[in-house]
PDB file of N, CA and C in Angstrom:
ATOM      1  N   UNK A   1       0.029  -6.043   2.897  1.00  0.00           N
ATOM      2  CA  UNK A   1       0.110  -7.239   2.075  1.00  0.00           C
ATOM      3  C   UNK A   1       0.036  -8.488   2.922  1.00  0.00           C
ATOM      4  N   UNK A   2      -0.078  -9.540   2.103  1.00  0.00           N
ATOM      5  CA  UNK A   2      -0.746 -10.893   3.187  1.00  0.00           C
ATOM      6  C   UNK A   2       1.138 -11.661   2.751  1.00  0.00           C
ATOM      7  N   UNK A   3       2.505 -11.001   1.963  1.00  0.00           N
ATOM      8  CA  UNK A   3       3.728 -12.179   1.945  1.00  0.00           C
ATOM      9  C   UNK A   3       3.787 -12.038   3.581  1.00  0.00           C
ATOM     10  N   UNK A   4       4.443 -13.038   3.945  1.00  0.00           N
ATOM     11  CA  UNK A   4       5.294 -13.605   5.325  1.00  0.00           C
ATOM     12  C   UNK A   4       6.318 -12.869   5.766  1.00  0.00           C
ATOM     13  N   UNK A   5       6.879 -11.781   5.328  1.00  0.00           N
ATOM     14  CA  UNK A   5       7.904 -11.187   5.697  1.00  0.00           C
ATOM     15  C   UNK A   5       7.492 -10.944   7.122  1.00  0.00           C
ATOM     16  N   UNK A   6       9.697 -11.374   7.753  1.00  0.00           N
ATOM     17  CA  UNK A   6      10.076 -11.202   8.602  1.00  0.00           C
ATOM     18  C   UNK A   6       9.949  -9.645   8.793  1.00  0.00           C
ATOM     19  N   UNK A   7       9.799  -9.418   9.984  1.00  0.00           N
ATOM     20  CA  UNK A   7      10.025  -8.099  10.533  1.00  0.00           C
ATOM     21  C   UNK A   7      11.322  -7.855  10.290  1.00  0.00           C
ATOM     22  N   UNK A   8      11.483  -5.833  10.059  1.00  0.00           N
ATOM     23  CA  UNK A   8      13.143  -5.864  10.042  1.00  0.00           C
ATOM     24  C   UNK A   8      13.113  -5.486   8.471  1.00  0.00           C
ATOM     25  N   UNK A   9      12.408  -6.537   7.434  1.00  0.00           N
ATOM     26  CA  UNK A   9      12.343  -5.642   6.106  1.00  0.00           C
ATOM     27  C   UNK A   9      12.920  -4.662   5.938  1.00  0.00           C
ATOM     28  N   UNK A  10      13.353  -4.303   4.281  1.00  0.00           N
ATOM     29  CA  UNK A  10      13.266  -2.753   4.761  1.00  0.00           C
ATOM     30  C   UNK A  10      11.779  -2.705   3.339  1.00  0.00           C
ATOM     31  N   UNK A  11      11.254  -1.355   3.526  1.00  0.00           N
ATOM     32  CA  UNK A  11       9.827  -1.231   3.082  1.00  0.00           C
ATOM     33  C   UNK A  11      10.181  -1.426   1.409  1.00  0.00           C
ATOM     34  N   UNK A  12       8.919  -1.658   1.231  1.00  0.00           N
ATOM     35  CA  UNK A  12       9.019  -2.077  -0.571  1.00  0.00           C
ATOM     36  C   UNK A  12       9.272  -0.640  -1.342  1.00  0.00           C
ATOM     37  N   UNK A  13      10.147  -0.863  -2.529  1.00  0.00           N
ATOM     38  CA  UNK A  13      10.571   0.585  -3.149  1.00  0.00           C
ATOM     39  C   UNK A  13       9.814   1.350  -3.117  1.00  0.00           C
ATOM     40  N   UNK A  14       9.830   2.668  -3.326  1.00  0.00           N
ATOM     41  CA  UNK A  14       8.550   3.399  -3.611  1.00  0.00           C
ATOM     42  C   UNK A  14       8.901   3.844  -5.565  1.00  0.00           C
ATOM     43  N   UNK A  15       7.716   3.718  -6.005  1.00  0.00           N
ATOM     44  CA  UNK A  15       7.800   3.970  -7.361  1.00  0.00           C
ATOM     45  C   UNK A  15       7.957   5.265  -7.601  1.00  0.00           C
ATOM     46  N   UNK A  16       8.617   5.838  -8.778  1.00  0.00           N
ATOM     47  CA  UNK A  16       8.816   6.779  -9.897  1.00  0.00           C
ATOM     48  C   UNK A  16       8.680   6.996 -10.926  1.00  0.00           C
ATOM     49  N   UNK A  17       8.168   8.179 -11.352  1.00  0.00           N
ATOM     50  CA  UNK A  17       8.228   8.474 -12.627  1.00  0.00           C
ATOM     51  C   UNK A  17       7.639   7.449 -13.745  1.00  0.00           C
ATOM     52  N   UNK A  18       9.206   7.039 -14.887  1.00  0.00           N
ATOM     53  CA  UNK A  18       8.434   5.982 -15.449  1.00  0.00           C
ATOM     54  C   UNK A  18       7.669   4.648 -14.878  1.00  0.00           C
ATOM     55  N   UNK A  19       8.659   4.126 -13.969  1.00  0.00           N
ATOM     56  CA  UNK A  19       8.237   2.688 -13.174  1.00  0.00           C
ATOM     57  C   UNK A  19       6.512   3.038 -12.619  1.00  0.00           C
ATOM     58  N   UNK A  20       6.301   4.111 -11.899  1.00  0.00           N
ATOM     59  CA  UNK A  20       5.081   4.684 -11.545  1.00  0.00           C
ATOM     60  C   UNK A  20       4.362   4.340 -12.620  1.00  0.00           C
ATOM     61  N   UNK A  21       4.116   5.088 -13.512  1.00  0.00           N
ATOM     62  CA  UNK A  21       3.815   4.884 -14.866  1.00  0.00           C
ATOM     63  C   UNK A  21       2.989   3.572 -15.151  1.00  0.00           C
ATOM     64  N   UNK A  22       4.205   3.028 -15.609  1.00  0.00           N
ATOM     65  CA  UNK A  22       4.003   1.762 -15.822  1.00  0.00           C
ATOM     66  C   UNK A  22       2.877   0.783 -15.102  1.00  0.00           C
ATOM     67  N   UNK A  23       3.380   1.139 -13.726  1.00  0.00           N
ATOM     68  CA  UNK A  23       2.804   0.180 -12.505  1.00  0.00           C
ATOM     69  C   UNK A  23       1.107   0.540 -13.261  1.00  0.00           C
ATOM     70  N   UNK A  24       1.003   1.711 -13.226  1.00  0.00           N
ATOM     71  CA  UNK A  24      -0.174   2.325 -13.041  1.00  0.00           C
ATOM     72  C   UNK A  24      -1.150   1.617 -13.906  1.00  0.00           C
ATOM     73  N   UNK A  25      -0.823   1.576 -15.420  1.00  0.00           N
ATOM     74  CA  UNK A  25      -0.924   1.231 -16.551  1.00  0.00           C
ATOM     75  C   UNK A  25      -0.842  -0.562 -16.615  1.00  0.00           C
ATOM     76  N   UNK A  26      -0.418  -0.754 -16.287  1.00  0.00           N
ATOM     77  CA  UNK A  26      -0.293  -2.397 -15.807  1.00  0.00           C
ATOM     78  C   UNK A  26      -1.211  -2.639 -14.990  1.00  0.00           C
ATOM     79  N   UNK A  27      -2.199  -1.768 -13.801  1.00  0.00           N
ATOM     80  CA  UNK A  27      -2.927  -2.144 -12.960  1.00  0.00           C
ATOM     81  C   UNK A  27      -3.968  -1.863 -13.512  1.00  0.00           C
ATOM     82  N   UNK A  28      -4.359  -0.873 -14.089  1.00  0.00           N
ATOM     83  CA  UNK A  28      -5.551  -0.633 -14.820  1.00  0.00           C
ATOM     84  C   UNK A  28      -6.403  -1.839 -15.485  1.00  0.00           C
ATOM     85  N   UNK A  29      -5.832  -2.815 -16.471  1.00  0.00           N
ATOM     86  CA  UNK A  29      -6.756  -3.789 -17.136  1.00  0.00           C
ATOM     87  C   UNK A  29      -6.766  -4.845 -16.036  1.00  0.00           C
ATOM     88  N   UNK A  30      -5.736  -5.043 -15.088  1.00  0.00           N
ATOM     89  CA  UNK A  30      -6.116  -5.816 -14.186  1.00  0.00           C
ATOM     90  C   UNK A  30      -7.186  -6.175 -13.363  1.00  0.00           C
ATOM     91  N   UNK A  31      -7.286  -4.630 -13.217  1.00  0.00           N
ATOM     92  CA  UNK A  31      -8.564  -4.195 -12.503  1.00  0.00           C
ATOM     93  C   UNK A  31      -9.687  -4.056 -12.674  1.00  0.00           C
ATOM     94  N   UNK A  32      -9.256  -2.778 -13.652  1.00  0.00           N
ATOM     95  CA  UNK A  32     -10.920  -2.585 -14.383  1.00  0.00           C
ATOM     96  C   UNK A  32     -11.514  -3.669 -15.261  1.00  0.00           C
ATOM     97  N   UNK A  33     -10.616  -4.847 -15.765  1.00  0.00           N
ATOM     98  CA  UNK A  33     -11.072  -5.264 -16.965  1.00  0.00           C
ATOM     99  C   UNK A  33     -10.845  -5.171 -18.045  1.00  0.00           C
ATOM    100  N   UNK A  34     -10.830  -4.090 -18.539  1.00  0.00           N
ATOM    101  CA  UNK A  34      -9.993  -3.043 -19.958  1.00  0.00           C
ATOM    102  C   UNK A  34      -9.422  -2.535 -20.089  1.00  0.00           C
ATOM    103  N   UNK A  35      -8.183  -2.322 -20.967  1.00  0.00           N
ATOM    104  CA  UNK A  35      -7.520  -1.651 -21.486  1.00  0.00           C
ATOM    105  C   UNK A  35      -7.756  -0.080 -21.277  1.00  0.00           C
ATOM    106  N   UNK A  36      -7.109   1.028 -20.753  1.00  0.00           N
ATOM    107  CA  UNK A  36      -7.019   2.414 -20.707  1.00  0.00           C
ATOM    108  C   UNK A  36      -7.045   2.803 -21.724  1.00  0.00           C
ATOM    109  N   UNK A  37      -7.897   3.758 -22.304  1.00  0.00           N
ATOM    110  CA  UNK A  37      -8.134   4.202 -23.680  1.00  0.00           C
ATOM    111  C   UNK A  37      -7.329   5.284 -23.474  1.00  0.00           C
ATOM    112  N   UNK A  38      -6.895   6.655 -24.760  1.00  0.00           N
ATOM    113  CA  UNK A  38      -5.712   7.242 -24.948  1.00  0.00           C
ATOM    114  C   UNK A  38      -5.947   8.645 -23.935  1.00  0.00           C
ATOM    115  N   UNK A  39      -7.442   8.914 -22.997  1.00  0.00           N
ATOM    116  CA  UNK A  39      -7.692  10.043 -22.292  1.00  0.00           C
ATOM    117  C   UNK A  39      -7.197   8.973 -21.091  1.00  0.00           C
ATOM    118  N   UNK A  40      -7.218   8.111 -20.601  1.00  0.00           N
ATOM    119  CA  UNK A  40      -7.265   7.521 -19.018  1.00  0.00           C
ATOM    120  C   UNK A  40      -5.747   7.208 -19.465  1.00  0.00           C
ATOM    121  N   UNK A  41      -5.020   6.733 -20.486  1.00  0.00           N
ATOM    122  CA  UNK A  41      -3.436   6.938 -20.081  1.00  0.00           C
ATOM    123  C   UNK A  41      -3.255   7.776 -19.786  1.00  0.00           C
ATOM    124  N   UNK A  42      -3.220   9.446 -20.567  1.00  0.00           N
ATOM    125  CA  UNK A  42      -3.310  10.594 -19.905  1.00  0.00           C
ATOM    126  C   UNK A  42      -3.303  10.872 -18.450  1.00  0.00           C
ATOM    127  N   UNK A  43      -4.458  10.741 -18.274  1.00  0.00           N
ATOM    128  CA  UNK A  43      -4.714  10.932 -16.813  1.00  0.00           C
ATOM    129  C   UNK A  43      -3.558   9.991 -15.928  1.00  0.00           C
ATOM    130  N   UNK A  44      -3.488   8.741 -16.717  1.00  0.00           N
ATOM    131  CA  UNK A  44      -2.752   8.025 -15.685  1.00  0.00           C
ATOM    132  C   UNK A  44      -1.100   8.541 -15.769  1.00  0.00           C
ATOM    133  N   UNK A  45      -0.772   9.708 -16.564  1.00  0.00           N
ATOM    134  CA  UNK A  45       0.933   9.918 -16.738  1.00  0.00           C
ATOM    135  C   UNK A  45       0.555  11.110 -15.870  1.00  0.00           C
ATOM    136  N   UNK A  46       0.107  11.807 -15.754  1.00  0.00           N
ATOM    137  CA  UNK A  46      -0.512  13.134 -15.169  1.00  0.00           C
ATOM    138  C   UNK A  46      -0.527  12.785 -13.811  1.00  0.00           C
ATOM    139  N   UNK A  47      -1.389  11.517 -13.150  1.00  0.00           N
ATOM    140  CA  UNK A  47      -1.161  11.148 -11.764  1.00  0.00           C
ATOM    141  C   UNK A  47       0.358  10.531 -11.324  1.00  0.00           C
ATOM    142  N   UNK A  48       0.902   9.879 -12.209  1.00  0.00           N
ATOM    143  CA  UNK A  48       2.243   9.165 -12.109  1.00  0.00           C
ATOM    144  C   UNK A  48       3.223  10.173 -11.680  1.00  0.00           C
ATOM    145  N   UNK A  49       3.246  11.404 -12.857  1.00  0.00           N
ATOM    146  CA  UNK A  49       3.910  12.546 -12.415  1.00  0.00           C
ATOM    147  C   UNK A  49       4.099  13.370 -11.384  1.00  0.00           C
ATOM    148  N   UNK A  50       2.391  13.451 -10.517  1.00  0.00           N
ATOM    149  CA  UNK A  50       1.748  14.226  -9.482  1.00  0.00           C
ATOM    150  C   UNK A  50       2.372  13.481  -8.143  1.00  0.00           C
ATOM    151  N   UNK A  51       2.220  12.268  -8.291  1.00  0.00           N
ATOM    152  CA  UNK A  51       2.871  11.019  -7.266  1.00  0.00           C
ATOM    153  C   UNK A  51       4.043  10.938  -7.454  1.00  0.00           C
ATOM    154  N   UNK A  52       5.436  11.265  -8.153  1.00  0.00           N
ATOM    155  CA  UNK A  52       6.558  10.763  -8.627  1.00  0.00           C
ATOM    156  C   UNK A  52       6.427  12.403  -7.715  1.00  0.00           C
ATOM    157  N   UNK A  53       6.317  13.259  -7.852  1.00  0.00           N
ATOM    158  CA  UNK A  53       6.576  14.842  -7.436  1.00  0.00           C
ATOM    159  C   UNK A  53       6.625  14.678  -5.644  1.00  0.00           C
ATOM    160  N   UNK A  54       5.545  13.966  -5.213  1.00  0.00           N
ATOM    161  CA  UNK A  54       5.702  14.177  -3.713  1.00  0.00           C
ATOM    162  C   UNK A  54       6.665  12.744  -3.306  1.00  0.00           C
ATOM    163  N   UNK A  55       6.953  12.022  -4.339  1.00  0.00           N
ATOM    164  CA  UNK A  55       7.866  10.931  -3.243  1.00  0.00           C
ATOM    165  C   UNK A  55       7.592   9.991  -3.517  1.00  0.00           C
ATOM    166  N   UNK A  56       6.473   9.794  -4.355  1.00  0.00           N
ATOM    167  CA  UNK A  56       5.780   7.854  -5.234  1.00  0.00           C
ATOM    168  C   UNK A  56       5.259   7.170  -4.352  1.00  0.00           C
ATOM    169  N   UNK A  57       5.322   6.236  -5.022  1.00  0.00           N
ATOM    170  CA  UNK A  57       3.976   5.319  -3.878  1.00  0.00           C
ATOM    171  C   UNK A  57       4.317   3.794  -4.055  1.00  0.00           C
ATOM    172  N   UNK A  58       4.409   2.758  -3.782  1.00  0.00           N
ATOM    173  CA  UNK A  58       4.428   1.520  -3.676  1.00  0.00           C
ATOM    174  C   UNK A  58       3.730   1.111  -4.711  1.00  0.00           C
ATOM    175  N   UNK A  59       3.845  -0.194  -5.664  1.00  0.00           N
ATOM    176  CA  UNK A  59       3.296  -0.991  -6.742  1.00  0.00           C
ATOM    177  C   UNK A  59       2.072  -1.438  -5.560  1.00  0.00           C
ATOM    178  N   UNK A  60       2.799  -1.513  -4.274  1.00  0.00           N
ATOM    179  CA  UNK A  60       1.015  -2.235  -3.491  1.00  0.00           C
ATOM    180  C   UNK A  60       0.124  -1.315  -3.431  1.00  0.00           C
ATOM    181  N   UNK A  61       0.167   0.206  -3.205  1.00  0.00           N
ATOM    182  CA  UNK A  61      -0.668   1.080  -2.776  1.00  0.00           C
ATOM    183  C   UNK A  61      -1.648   1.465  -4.224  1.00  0.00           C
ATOM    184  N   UNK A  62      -0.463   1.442  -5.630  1.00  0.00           N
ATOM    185  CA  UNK A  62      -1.329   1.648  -6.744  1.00  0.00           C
ATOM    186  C   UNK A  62      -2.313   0.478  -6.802  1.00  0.00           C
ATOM    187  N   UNK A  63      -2.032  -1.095  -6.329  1.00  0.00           N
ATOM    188  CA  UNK A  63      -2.644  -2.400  -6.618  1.00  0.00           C
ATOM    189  C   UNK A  63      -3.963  -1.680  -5.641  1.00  0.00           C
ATOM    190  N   UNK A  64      -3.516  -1.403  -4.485  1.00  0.00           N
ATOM    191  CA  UNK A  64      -4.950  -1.296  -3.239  1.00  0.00           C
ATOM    192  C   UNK A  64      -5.716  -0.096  -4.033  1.00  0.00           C
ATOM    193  N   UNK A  65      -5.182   0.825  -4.525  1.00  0.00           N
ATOM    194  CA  UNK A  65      -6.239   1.932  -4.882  1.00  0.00           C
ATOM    195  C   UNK A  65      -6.898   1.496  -5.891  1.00  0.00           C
ATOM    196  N   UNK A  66      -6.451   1.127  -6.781  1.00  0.00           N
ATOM    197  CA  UNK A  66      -7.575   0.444  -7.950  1.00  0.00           C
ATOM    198  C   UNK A  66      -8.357  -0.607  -7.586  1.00  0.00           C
ATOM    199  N   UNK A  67      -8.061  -1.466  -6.326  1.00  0.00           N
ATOM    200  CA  UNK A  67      -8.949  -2.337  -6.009  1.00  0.00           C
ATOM    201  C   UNK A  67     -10.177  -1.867  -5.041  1.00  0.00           C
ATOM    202  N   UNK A  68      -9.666  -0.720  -4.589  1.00  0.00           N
ATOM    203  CA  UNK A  68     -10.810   0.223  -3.620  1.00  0.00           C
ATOM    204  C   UNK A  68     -11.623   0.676  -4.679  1.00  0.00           C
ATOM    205  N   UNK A  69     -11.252   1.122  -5.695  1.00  0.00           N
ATOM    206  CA  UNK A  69     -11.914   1.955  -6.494  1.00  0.00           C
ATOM    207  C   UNK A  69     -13.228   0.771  -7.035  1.00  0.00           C
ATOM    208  N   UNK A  70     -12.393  -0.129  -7.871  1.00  0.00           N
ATOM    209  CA  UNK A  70     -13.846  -1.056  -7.914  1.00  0.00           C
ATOM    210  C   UNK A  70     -14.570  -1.947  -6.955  1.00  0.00           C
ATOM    211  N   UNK A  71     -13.614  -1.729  -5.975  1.00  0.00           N
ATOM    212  CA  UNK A  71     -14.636  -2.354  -4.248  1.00  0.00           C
ATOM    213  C   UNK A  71     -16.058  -1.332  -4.476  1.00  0.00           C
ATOM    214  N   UNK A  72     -16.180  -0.017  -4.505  1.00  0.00           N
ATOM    215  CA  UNK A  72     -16.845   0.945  -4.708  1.00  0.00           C
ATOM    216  C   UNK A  72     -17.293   0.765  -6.062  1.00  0.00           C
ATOM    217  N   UNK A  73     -17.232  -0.026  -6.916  1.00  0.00           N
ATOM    218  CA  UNK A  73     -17.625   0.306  -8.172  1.00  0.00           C
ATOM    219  C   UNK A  73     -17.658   1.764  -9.433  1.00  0.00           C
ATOM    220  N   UNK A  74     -16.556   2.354  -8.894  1.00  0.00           N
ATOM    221  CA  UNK A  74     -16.240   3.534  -9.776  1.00  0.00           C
ATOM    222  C   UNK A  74     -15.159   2.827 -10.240  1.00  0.00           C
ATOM    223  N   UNK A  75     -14.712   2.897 -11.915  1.00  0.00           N
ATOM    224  CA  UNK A  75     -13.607   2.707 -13.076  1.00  0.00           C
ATOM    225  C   UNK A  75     -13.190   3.933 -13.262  1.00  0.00           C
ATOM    226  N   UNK A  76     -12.746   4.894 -12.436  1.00  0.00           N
ATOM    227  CA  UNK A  76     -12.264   5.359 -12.972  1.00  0.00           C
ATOM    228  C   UNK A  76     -11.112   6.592 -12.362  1.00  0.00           C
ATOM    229  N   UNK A  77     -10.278   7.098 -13.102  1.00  0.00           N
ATOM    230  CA  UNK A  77      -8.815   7.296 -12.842  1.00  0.00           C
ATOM    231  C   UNK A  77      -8.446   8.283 -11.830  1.00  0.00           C
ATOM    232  N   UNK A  78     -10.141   9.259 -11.900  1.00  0.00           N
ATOM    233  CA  UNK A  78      -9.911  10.466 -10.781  1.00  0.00           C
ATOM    234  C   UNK A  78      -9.928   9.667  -9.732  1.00  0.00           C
ATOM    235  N   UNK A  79     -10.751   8.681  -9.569  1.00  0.00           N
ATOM    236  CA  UNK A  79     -11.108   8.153  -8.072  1.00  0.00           C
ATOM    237  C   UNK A  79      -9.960   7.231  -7.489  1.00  0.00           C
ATOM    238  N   UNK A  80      -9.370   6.739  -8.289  1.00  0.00           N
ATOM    239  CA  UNK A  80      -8.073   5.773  -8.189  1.00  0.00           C
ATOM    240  C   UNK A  80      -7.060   7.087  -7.906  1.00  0.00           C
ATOM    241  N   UNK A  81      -6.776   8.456  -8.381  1.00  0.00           N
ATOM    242  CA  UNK A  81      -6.267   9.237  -7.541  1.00  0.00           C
ATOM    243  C   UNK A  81      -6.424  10.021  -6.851  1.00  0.00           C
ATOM    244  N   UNK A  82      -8.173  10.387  -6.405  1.00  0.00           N
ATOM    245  CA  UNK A  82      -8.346  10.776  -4.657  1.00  0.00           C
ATOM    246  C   UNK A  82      -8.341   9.963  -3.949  1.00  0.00           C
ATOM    247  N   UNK A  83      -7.709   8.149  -3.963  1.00  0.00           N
ATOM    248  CA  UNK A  83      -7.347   7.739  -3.171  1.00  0.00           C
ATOM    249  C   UNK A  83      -6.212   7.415  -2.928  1.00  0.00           C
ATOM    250  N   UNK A  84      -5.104   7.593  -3.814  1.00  0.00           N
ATOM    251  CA  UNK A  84      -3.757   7.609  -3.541  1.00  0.00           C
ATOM    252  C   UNK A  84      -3.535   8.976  -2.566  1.00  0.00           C
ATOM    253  N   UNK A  85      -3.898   9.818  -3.236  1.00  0.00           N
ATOM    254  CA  UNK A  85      -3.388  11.089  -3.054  1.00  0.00           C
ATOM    255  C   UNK A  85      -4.022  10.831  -1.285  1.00  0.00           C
ATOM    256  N   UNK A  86      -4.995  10.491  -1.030  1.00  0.00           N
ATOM    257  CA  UNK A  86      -5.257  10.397   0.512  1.00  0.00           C
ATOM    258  C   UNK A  86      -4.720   9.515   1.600  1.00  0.00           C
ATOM    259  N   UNK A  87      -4.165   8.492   0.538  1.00  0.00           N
ATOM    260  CA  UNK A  87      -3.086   7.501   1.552  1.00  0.00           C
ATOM    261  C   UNK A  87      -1.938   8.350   1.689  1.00  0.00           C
ATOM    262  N   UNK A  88      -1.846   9.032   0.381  1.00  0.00           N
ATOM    263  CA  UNK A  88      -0.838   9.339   0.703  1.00  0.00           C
ATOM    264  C   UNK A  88      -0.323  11.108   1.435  1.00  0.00           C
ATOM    265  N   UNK A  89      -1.505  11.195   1.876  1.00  0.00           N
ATOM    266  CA  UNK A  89      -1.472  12.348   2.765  1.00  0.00           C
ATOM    267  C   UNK A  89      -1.040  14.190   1.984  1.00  0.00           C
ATOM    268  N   UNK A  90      -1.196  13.767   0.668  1.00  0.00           N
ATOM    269  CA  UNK A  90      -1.108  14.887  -0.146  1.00  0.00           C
ATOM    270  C   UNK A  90      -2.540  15.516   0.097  1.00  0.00           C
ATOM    271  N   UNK A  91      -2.144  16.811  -0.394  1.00  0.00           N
ATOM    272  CA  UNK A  91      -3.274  17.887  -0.313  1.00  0.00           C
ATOM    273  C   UNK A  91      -3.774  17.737  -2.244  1.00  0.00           C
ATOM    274  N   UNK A  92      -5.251  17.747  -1.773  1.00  0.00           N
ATOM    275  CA  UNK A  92      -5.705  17.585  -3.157  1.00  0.00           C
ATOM    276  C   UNK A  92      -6.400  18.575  -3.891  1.00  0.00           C
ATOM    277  N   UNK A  93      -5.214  19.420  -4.765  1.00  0.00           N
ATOM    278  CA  UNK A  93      -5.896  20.235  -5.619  1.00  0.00           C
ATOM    279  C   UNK A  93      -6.569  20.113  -6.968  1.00  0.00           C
ATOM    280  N   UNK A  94      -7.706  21.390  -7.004  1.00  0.00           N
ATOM    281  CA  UNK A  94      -8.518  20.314  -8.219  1.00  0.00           C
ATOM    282  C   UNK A  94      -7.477  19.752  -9.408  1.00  0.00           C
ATOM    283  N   UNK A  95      -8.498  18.522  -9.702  1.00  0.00           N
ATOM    284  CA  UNK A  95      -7.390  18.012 -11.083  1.00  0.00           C
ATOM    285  C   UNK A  95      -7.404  19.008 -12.503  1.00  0.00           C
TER     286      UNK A  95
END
């Protein structure tokens, strides 16, 4: 992230479950533009869950993966989680 924090921090929460969720779902129209229709919420409680299981992930890392995803120009939810899942050093079995 580009805030000013002093060194010494301690690291930004890591998300769960619902908060995961949420984040996820909150980043989506940000990103893509539109609203998650009722298969890409899906997908997005399904990844929330998958990420809440190994330990969650930061509101920044969900912000960076959806912004990688349309850096690349793919919208969409698998690709926003083969790149979590690769920051975040999980093994990726098929979805």
């Amino acid at each position: 992230g580009n805030s000013p924090e002093p060194s010494g921090e301690k690291p930004p929460p890591l998300l769960t479950g619902l908060s995961l969720f949420e984040s996820l779902k909150d980043t989506f129209p940000k990103a893509f533009g539109k609203k998650p229709d009722s298969r890409q919420i899906a997908q997005l409680r399904d990844l929330g869950k998958e990420i809440s299981s190994a330990g969650g992930a930061t509101g920044e890392q969900v912000y960076d993966a959806f912004k990688e995803a349309c850096d690349q120009n793919i919208f969409s939810v698998s690709y926003v989680r083969k790149i979590l899942l690769a920051w975040l050093g999980m093994p990726r079995a098929p979805p």
